[in-house]
Protein backbone atom coordinates (compact mmCIF):
# COMPACT_ATOMS: atom_id res chain seq x y z
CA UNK A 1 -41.98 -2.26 -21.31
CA UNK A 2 -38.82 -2.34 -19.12
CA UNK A 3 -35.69 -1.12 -20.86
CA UNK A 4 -31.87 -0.90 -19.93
CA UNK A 5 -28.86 -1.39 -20.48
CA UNK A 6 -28.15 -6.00 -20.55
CA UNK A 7 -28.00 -7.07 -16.86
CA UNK A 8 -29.99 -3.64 -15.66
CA UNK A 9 -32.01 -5.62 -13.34
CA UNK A 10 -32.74 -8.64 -12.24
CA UNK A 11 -35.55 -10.15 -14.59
CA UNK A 12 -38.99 -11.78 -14.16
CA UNK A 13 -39.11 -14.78 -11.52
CA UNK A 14 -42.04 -17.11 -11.80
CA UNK A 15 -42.72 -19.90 -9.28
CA UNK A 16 -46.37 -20.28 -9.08
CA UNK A 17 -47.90 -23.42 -10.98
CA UNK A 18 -51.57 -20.75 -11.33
CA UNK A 19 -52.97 -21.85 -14.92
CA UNK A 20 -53.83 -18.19 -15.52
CA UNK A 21 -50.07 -17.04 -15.21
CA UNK A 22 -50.08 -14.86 -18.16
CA UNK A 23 -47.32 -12.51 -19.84
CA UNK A 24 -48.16 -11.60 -23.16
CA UNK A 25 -47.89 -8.55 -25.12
CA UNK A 26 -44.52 -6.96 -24.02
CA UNK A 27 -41.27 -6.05 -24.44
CA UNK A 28 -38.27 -6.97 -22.03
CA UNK A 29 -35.46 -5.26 -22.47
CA UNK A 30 -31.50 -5.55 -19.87
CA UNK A 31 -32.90 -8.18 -17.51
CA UNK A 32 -30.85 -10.37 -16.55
CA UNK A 33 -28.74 -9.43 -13.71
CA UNK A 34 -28.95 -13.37 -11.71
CA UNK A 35 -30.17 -12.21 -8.26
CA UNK A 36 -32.54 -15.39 -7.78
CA UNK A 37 -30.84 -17.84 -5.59
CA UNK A 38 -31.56 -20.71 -7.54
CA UNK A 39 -29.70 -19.87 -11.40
CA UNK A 40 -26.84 -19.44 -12.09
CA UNK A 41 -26.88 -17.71 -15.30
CA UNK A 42 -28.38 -14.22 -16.27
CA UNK A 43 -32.39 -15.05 -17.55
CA UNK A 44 -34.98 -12.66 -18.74
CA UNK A 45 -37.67 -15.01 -17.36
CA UNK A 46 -36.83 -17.69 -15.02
CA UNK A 47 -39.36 -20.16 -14.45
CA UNK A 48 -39.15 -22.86 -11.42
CA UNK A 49 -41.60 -25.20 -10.99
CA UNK A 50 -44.39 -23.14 -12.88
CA UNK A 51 -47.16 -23.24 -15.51
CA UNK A 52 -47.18 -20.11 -17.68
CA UNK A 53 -47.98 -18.72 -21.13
CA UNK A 54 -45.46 -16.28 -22.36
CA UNK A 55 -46.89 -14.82 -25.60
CA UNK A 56 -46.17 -12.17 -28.72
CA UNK A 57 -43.00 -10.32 -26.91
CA UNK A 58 -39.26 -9.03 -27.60
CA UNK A 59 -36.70 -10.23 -25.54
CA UNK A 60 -33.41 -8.40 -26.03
CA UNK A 61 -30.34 -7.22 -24.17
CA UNK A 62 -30.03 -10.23 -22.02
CA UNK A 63 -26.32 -11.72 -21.31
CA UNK A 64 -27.89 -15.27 -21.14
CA UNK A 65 -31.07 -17.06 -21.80
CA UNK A 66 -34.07 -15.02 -22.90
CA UNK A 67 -36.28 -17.57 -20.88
CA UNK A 68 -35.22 -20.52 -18.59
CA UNK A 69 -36.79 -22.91 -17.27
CA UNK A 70 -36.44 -25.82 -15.00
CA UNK A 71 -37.45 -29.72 -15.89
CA UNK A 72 -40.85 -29.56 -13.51
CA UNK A 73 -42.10 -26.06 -15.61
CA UNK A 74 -44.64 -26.12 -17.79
CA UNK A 75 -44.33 -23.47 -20.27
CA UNK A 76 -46.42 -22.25 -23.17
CA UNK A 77 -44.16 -20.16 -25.33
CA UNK A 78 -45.21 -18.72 -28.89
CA UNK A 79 -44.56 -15.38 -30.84
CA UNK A 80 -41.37 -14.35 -28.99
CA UNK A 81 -38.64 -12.99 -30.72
CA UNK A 82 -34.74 -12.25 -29.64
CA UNK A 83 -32.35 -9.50 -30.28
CA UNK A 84 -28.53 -9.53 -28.76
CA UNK A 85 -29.98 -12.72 -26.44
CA UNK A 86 -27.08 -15.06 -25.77
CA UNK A 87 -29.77 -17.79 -25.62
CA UNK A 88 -33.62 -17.75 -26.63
CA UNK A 89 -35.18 -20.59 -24.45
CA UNK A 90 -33.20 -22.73 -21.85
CA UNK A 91 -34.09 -26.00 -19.76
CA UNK A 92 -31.33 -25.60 -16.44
């Protein structure tokens, strides 16, 4: 669980194409604040050129897209729900 207030910090950055990439079971809460060079927008998860399941979670509090991802990602998403989330799930 990571909690604060939206844009808190700066989010969950995944660039590793690792089958086993895994979050599941959590709660993400402020993230957002765009410190990775390569967005532009505020993103609780930001995916670039990964594979990753992202499973049974709460995303809120983010000024901006709950999860992004770009067109070479390969993202398994299921059971994720949004509160005060700008945007749930985002190709950039």
């Amino acid at each position: 669980t990571s909690t604060g207030a939206s844009n808190f910090w700066a989010g969950i950055h995944i660039a590793s194409r690792n089958t086993s990439n895994r979050i599941e079971n959590f709660e993400l809460d402020g993230a957002g604040n765009s410190f990775v060079v390569c967005c532009n927008g505020e993103n609780g998860f930001r995916a670039v050129n990964a594979v990753a399941t992202i499973r049974n979670g709460e995303i809120k509090n983010v000024d901006g897209c709950g999860i992004s991802y770009d067109s070479n990602s390969d993202l398994t998403i299921d059971g994720i729900s949004y509160t005060n989330v700008t945007s749930g799930e985002c190709e950039e």
